[in-house]
C-alpha atoms as a PDB file:
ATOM      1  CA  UNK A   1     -24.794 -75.830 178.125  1.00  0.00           C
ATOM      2  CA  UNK A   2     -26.281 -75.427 174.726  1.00  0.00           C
ATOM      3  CA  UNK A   3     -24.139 -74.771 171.720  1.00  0.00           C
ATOM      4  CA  UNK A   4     -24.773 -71.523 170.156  1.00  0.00           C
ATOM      5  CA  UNK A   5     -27.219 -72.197 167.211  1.00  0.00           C
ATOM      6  CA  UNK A   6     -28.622 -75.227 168.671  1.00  0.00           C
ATOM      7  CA  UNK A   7     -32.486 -75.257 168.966  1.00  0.00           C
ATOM      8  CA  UNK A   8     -34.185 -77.817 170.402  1.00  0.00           C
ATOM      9  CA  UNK A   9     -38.050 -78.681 169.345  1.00  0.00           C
ATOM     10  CA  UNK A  10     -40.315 -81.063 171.135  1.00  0.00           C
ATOM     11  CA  UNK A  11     -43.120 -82.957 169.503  1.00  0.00           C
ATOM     12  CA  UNK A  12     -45.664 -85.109 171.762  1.00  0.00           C
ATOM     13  CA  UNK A  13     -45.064 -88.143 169.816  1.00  0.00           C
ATOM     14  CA  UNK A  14     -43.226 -89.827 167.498  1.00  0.00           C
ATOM     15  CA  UNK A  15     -45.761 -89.601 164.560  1.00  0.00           C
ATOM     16  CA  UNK A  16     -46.347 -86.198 165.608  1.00  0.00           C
ATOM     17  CA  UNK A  17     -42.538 -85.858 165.504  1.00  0.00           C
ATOM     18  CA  UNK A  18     -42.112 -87.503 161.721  1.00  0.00           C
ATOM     19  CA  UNK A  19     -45.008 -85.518 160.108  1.00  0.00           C
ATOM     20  CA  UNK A  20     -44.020 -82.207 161.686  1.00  0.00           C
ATOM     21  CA  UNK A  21     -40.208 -82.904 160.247  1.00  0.00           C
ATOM     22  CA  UNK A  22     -41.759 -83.796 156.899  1.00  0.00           C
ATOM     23  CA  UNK A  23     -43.693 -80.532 157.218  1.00  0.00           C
ATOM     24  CA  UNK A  24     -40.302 -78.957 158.120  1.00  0.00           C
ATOM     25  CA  UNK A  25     -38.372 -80.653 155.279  1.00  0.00           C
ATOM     26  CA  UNK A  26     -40.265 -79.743 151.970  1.00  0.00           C
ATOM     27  CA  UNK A  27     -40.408 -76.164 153.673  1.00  0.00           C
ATOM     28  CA  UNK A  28     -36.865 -75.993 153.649  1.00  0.00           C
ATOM     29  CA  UNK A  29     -36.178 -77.897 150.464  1.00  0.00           C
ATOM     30  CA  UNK A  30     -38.684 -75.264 148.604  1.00  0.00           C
ATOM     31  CA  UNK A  31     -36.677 -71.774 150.234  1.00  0.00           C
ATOM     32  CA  UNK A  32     -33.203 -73.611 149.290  1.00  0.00           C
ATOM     33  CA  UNK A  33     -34.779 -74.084 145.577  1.00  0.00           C
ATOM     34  CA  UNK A  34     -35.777 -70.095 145.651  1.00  0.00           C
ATOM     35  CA  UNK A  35     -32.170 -69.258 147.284  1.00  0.00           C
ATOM     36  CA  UNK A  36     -30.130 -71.347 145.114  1.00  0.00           C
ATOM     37  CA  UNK A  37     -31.898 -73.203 142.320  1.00  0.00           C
ATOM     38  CA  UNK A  38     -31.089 -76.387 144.011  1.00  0.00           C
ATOM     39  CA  UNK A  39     -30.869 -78.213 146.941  1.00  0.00           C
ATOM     40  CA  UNK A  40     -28.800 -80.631 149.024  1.00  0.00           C
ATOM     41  CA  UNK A  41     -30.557 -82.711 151.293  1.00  0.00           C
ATOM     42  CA  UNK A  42     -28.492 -86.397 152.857  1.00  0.00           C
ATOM     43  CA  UNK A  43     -31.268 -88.677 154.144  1.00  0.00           C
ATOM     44  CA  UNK A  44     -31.279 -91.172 157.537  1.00  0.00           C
ATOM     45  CA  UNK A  45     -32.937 -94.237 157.802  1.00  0.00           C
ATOM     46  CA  UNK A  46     -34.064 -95.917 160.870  1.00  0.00           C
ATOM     47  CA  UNK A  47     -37.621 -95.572 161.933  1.00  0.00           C
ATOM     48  CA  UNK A  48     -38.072 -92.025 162.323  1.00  0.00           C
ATOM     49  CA  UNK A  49     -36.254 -91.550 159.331  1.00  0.00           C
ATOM     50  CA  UNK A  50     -38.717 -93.781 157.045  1.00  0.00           C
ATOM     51  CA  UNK A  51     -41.511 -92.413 158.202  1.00  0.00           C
ATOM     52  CA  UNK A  52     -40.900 -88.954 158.059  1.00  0.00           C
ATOM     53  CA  UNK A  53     -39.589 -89.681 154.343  1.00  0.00           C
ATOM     54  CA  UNK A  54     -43.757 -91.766 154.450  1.00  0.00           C
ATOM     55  CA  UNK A  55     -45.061 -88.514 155.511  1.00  0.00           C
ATOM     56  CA  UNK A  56     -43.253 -86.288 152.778  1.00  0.00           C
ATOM     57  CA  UNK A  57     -44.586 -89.030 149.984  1.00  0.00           C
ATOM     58  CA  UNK A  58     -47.947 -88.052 151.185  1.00  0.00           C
ATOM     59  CA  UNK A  59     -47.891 -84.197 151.927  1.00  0.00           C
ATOM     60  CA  UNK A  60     -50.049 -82.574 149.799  1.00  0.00           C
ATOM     61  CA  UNK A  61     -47.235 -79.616 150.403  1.00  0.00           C
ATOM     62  CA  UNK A  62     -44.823 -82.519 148.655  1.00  0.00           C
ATOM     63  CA  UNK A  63     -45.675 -80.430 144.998  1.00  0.00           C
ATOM     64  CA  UNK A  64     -44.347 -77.470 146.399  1.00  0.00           C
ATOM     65  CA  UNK A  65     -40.826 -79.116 145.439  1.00  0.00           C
ATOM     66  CA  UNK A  66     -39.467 -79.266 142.034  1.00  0.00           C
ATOM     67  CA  UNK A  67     -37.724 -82.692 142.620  1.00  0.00           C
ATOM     68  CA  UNK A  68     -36.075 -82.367 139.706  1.00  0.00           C
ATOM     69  CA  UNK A  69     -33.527 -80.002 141.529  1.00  0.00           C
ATOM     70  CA  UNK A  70     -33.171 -81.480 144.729  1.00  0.00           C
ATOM     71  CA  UNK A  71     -29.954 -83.971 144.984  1.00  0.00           C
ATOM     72  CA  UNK A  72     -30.520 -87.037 147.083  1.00  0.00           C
ATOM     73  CA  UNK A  73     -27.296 -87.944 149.287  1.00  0.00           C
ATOM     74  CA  UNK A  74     -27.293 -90.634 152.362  1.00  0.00           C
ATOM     75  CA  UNK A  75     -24.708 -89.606 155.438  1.00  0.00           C
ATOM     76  CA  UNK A  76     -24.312 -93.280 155.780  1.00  0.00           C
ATOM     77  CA  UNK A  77     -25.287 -96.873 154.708  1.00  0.00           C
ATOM     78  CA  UNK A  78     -24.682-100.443 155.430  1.00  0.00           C
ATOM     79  CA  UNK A  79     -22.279-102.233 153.135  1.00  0.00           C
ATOM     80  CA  UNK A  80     -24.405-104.502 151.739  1.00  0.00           C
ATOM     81  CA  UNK A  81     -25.914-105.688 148.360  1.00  0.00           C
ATOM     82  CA  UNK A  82     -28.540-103.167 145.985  1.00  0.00           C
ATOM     83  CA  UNK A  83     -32.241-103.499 146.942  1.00  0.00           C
ATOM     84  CA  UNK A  84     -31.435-105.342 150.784  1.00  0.00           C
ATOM     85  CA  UNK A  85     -34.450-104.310 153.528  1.00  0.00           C
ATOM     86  CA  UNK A  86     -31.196-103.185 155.989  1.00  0.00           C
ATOM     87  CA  UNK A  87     -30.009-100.384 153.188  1.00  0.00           C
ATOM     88  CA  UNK A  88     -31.100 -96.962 154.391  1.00  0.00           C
ATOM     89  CA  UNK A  89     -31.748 -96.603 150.659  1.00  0.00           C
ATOM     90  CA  UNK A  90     -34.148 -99.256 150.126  1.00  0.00           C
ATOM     91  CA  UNK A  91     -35.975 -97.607 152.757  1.00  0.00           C
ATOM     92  CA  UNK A  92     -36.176 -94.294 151.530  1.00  0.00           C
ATOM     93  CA  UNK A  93     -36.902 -95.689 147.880  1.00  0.00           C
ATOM     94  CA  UNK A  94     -40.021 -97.501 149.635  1.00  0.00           C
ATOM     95  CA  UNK A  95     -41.113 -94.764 151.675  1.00  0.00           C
ATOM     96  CA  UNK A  96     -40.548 -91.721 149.182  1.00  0.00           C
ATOM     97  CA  UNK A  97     -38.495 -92.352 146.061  1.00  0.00           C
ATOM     98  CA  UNK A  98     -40.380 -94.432 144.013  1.00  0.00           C
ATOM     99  CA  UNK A  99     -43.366 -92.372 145.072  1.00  0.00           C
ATOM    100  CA  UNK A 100     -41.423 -89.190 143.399  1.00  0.00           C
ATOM    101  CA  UNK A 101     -40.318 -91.040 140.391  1.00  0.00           C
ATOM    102  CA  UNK A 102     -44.823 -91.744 140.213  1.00  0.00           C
ATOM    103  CA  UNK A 103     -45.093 -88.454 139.756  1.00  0.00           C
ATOM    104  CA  UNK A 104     -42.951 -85.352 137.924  1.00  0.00           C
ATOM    105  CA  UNK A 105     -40.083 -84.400 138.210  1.00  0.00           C
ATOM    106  CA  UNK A 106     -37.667 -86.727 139.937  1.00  0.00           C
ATOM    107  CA  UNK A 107     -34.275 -86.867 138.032  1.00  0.00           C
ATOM    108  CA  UNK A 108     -32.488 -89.993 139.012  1.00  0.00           C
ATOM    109  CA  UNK A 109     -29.182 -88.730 138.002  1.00  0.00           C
ATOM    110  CA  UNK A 110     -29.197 -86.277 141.373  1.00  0.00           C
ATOM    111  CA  UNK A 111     -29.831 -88.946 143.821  1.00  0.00           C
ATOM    112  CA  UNK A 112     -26.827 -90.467 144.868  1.00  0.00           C
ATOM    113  CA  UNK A 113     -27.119 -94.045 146.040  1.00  0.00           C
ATOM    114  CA  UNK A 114     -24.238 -95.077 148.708  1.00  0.00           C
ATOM    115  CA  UNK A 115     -22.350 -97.926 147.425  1.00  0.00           C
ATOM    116  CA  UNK A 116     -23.347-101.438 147.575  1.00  0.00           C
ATOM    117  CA  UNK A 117     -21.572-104.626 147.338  1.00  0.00           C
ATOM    118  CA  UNK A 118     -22.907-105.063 143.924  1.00  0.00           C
ATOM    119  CA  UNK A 119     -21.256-102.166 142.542  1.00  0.00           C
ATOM    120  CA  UNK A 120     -18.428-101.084 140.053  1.00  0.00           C
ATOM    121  CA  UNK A 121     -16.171-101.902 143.404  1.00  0.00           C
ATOM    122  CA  UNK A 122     -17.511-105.252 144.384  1.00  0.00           C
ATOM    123  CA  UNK A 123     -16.968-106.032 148.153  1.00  0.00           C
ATOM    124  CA  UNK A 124     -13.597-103.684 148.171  1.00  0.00           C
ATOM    125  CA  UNK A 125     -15.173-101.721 151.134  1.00  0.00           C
ATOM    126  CA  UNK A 126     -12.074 -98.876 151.050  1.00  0.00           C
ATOM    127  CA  UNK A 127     -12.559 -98.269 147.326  1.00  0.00           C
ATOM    128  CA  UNK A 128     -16.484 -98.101 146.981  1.00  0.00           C
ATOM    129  CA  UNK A 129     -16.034 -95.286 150.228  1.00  0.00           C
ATOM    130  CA  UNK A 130     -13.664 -93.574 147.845  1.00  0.00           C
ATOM    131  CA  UNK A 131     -15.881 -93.661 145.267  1.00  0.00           C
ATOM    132  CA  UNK A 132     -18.690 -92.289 147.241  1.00  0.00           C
ATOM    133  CA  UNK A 133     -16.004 -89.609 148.729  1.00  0.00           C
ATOM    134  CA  UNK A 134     -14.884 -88.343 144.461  1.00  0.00           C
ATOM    135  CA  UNK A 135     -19.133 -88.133 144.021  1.00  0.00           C
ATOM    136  CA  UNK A 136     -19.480 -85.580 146.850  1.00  0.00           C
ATOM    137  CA  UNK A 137     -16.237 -83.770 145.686  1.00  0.00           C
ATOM    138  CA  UNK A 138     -17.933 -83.199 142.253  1.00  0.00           C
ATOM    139  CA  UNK A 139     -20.598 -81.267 143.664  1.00  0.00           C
ATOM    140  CA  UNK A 140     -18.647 -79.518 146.418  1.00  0.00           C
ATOM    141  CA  UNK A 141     -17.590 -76.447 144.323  1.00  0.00           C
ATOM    142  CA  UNK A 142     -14.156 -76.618 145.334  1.00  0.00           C
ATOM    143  CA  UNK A 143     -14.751 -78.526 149.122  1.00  0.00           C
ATOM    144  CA  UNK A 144     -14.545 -82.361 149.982  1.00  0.00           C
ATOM    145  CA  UNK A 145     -18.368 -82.082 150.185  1.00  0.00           C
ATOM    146  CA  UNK A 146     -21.627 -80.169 149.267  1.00  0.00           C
ATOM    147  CA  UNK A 147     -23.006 -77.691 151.475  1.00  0.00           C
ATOM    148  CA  UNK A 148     -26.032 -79.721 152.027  1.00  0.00           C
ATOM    149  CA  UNK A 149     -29.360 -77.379 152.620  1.00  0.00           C
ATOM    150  CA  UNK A 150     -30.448 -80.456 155.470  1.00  0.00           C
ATOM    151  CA  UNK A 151     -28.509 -83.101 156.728  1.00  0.00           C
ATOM    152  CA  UNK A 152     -30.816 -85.232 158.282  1.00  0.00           C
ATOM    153  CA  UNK A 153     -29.158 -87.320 161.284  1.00  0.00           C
ATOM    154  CA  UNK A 154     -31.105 -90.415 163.678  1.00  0.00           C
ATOM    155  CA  UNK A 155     -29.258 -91.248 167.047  1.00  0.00           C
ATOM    156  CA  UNK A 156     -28.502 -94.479 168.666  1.00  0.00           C
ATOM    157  CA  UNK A 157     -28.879 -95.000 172.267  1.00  0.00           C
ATOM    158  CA  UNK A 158     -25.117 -94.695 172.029  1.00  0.00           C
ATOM    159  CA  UNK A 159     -25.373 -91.372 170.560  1.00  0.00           C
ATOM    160  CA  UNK A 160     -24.062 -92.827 167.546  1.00  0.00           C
ATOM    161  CA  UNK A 161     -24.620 -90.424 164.547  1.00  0.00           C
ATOM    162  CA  UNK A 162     -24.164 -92.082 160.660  1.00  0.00           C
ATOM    163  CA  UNK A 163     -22.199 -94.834 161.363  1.00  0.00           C
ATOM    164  CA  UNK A 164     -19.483 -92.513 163.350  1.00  0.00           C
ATOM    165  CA  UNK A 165     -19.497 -94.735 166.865  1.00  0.00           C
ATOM    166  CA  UNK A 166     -18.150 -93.900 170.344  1.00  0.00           C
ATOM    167  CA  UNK A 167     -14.497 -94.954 170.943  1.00  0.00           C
ATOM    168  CA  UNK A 168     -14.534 -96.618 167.121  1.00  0.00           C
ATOM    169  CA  UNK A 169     -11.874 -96.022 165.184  1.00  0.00           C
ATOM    170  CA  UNK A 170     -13.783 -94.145 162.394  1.00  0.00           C
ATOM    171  CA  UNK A 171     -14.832 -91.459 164.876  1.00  0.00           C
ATOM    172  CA  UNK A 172     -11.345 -89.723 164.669  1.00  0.00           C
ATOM    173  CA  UNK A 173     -11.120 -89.841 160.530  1.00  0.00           C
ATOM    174  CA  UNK A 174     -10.302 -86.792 158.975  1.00  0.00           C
ATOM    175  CA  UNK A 175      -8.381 -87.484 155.789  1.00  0.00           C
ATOM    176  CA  UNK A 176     -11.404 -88.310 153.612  1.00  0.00           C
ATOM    177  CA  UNK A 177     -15.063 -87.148 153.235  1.00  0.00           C
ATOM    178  CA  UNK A 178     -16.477 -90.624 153.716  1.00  0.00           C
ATOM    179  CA  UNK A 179     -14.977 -93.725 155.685  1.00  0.00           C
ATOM    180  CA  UNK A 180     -14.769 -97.380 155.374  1.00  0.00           C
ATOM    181  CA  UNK A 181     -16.536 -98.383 158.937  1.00  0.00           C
ATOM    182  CA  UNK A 182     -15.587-102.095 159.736  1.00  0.00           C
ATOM    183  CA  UNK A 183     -16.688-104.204 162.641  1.00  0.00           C
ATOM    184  CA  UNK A 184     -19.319-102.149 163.432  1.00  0.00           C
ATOM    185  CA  UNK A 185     -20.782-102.398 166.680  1.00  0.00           C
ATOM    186  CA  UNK A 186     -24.064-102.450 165.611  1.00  0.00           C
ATOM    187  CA  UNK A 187     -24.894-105.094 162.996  1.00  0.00           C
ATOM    188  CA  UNK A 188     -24.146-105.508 159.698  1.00  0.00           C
ATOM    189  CA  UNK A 189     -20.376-104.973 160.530  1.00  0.00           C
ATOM    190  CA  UNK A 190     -19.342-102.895 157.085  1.00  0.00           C
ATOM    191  CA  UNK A 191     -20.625 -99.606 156.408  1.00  0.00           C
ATOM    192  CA  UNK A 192     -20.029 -96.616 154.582  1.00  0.00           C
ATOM    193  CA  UNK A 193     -20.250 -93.412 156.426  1.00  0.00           C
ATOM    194  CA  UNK A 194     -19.607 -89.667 156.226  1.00  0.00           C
ATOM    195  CA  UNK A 195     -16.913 -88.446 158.507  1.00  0.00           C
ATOM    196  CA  UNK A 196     -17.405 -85.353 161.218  1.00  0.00           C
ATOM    197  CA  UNK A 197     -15.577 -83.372 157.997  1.00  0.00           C
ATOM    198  CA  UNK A 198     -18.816 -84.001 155.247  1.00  0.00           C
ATOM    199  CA  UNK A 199     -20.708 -83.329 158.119  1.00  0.00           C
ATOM    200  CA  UNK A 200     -19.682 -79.625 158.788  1.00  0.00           C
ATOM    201  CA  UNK A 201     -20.552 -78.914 155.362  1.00  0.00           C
ATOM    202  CA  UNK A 202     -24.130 -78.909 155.685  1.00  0.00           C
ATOM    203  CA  UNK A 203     -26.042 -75.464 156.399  1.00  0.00           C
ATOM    204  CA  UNK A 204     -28.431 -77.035 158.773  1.00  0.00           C
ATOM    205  CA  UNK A 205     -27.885 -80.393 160.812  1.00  0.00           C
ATOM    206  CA  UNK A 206     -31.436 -82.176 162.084  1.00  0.00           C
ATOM    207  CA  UNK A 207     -31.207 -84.718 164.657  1.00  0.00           C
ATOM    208  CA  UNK A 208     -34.032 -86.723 165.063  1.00  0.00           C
ATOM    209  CA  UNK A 209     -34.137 -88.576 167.954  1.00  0.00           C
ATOM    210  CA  UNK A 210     -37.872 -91.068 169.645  1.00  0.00           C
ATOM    211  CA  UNK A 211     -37.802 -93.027 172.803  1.00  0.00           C
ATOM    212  CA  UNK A 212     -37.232 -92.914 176.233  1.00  0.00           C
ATOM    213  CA  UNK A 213     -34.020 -95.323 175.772  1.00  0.00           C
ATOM    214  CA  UNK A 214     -32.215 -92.115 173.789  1.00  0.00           C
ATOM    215  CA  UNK A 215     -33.431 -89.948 176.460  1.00  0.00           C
ATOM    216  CA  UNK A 216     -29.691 -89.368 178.226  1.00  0.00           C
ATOM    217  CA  UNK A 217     -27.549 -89.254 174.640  1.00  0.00           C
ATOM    218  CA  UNK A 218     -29.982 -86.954 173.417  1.00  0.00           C
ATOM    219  CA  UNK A 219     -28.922 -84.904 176.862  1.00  0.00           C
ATOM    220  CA  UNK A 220     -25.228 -85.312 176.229  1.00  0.00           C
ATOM    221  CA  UNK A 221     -25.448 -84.479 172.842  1.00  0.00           C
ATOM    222  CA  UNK A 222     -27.374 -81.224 173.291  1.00  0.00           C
ATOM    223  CA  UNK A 223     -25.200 -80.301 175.897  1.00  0.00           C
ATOM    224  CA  UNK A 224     -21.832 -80.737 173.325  1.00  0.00           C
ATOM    225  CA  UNK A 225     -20.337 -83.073 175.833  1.00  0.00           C
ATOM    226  CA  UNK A 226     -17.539 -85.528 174.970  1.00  0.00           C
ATOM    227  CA  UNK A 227     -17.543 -86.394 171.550  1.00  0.00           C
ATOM    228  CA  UNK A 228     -15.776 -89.972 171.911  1.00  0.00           C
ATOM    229  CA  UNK A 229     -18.367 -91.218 174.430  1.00  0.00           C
ATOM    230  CA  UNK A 230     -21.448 -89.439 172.406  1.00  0.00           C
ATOM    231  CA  UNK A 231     -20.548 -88.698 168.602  1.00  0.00           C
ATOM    232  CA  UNK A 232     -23.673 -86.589 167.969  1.00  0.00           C
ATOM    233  CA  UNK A 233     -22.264 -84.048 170.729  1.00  0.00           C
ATOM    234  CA  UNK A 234     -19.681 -83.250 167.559  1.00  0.00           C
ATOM    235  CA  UNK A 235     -21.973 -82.827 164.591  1.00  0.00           C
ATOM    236  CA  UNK A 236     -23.517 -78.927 163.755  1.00  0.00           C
ATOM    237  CA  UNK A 237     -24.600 -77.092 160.870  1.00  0.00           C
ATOM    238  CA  UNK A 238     -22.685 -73.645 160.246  1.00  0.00           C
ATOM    239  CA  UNK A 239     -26.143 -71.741 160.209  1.00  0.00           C
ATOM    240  CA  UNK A 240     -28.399 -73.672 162.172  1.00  0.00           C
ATOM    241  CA  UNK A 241     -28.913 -77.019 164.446  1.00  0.00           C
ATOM    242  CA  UNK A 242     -32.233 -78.601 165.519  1.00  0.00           C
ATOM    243  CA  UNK A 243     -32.685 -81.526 167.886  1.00  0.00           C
ATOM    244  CA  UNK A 244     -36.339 -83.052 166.843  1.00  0.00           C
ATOM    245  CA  UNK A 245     -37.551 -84.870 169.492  1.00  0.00           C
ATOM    246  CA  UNK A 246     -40.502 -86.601 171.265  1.00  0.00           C
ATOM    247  CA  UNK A 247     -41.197 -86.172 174.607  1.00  0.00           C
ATOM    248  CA  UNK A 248     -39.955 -89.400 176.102  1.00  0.00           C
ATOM    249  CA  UNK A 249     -36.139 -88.380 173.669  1.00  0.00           C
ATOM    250  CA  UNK A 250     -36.411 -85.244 176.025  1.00  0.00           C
ATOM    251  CA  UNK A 251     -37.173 -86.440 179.289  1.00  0.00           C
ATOM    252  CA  UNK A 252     -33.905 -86.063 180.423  1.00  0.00           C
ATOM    253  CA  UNK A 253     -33.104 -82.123 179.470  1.00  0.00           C
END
């Protein structure tokens, strides 16, 4: 059974999948901007993720946007050093950011780079997440969090979602907008990650999921199943969810 809310949207491919989501993104960055002024948007990595962020950089539709108002946030990040080819952030500065800062507009002071081990907090993995926790604080008008316009998830195979991993101890956090992840299950073993609470804040929750091999999370997780065995069965925005898949992501709904 589908949660109430949840729409699911099928693409062919996965390029067809990544420039459709780009197409999808600067739509709804531009109607937050006319809503609000400004907008929210926390960026995945992975290889969906960088090259839908490729496929914004080079939409024609990408000067709809005044980037000057849109604030960059990442839901979560590996714990590693400024500038290293693992950091979701290196990717998206590749594939979009320094493209942006090319052109007008881009303010650096509203995107918010994760921490890195090269930081004001060094390697102190607890007190960089705490740091990244008091910067989404400052923009939540009163809430742990902003009420992000798109909050842009990938999946693992696991149904991992951020770095919030089934039956890992930073699945049940609650007391803090971001977490300290350690011995991740997936490699580099510190990370920085939202929790299920920074999460619910966001308006609209996209999960993007490509491949055959995410095929049955991508089932559980659209059906809201158990949330310790598939952590993206727990994650929805409070006006709209979208599961953005390819065909082979789908085969199994």
């Amino acid at each position: 059974m589908t949660r109430p809310g949840t729409l699911v949207v099928r693409h062919p491919s996965p390029d067809l999948l990544a420039s459709a989501t780009a197409g999808r993104l600067l739509a709804a960055i531009a109607d937050a901007q006319a809503a609000r002024g400004v907008a929210h948007v926390s960026l995945t990595g992975g290889t969906i993720g960088g090259k839908t962020l490729a496929a914004v950089a080079s939409s024609p539709a990408r000067d709809a946007v005044d980037w000057g108002r849109v604030h960059f946030w990442w839901s979560d990040e590996r714990f590693l050093p400024t500038g290293d080819p693992e950091r979701n952030a290196t990717q998206a500065q590749e594939a979009l950011l320094t493209a942006l800062q090319e052109g007008p507009g881009l303010d650096l002071a509203t995107v918010h780079y994760p921490p890195a081990t090269d930081g004001p907090d060094g390697d102190d993995l607890d007190t960089a997440a705490a740091r990244y926790a008091a910067e989404l604080l400052r923009f939540g008008a009163g809430a742990e969090a902003p009420e992000f316009d798109v909050l842009l998830l990938g999946m693992g195979p696991d149904g991992h979602v951020a770095s919030l991993f089934p039956h890992h101890p930073g699945l049940g956090r609650d007391d803090s907008s971001v977490v300290g992840v350690r011995e991740s299950p997936k490699p580099p073993p510190l990370r920085v990650s939202f929790t299920f609470g920074a999460i619910a804040r966001a308006r609209e929750v996209w999960l993007v999921a490509s491949g055959a091999e995410k095929a049955a999370a991508v089932a559980r997780g659209v059906a809201a199943g158990d949330v310790a065995q598939t952590p993206a069965a727990g994650v929805a925005g409070t006006e709209r969810t979208l599961w953005l898949v390819d065909e082979a992501a789908a085969a199994d709904l």
